[in-house]
Protein backbone atom coordinates (compact mmCIF):
# COMPACT_ATOMS: atom_id res chain seq x y z
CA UNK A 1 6.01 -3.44 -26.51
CA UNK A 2 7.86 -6.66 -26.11
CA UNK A 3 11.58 -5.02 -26.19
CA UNK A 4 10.05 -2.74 -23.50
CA UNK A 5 8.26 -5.96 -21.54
CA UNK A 6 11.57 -8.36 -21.52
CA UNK A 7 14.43 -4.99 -21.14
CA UNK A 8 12.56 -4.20 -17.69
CA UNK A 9 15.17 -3.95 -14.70
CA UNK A 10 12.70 -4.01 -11.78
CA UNK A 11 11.13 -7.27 -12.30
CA UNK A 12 12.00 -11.23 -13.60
CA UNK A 13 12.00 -11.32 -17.14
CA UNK A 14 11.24 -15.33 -17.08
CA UNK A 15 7.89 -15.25 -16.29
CA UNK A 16 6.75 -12.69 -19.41
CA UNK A 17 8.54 -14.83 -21.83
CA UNK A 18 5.49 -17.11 -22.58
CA UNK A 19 3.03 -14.21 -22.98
CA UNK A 20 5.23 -12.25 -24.72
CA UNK A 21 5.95 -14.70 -27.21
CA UNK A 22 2.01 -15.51 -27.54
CA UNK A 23 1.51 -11.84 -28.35
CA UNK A 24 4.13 -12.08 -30.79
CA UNK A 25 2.24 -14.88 -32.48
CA UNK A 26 -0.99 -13.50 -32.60
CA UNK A 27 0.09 -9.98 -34.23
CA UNK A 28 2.04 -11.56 -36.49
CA UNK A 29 -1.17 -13.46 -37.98
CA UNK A 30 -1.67 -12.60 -41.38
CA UNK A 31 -4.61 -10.43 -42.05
CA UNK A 32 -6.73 -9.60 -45.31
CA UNK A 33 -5.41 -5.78 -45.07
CA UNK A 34 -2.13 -6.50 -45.58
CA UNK A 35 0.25 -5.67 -48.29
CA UNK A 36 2.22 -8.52 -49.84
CA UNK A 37 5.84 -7.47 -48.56
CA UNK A 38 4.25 -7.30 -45.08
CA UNK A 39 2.93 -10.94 -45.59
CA UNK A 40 6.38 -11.94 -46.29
CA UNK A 41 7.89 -10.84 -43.20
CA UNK A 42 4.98 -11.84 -41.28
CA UNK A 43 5.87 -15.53 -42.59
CA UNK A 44 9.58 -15.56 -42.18
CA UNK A 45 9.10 -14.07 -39.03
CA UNK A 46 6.42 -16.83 -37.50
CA UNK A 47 9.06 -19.34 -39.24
CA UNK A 48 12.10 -17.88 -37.35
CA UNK A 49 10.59 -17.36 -33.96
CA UNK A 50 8.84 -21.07 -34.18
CA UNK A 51 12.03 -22.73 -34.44
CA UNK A 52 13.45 -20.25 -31.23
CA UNK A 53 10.50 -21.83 -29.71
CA UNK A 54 11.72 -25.18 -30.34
CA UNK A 55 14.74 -24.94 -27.98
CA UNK A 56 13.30 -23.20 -24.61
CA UNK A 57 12.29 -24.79 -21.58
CA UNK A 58 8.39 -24.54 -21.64
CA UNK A 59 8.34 -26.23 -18.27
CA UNK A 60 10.40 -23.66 -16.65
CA UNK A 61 8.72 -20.75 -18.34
CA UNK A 62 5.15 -22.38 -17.38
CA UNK A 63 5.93 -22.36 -13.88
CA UNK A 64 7.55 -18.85 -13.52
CA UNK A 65 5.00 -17.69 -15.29
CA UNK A 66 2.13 -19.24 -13.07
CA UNK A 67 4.25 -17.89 -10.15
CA UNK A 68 4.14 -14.35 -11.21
CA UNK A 69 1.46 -12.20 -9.00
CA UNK A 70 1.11 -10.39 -12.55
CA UNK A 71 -0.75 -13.32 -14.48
CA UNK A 72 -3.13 -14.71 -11.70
C-alpha cells in the first residue's frame, strides 16, 4: 500500500510521507498472534525506519501535508 501511495505519478509525494510512515508504525506493532520470526522483523524493522525518521524534515513534511486537499 505504501510502495503504491509514495510511486504515484499524478500527485506530490511529500505530503503522504507523514501518514505513510504512521501507517507503517502502527502495522508494524507487535501483536499476541504473531509468530516469533515475524516479531523479529517487526523489531528490526521499527528500529530501522525510527532512525530514517531521525534525519527528515518534520517541519516540511507537516506543512505539505496540512496543505494537501487530501488530509483536511
Amino acid at each position: 500500500y505504501v510502495t503504491e501511495l509514495l510511486g504515484g505519478e499524478t500527485y506530490v509525494s511529500c505530503s503522504v510521507a507523514l501518514p505513510a510512515l504512521s501507517h507503517l508504525t502502527h502495522t508494524m506493532n507487535v501483536s499476541d498472534d504473531d509468530p516469533a520470526y515475524v516479531v523479529r522483523f517487526k523489531g528490526a524493522f521499527e528500529k530501522d525506519l525510527s532512525q530514517r525518521q531521525d534525519t527528515l524534515n518534520h517541519g516540511w513534511l507537516r506543512v505539505a501535508t496540512a496543505l494537501d486537499p487530501r488530509f483536511k
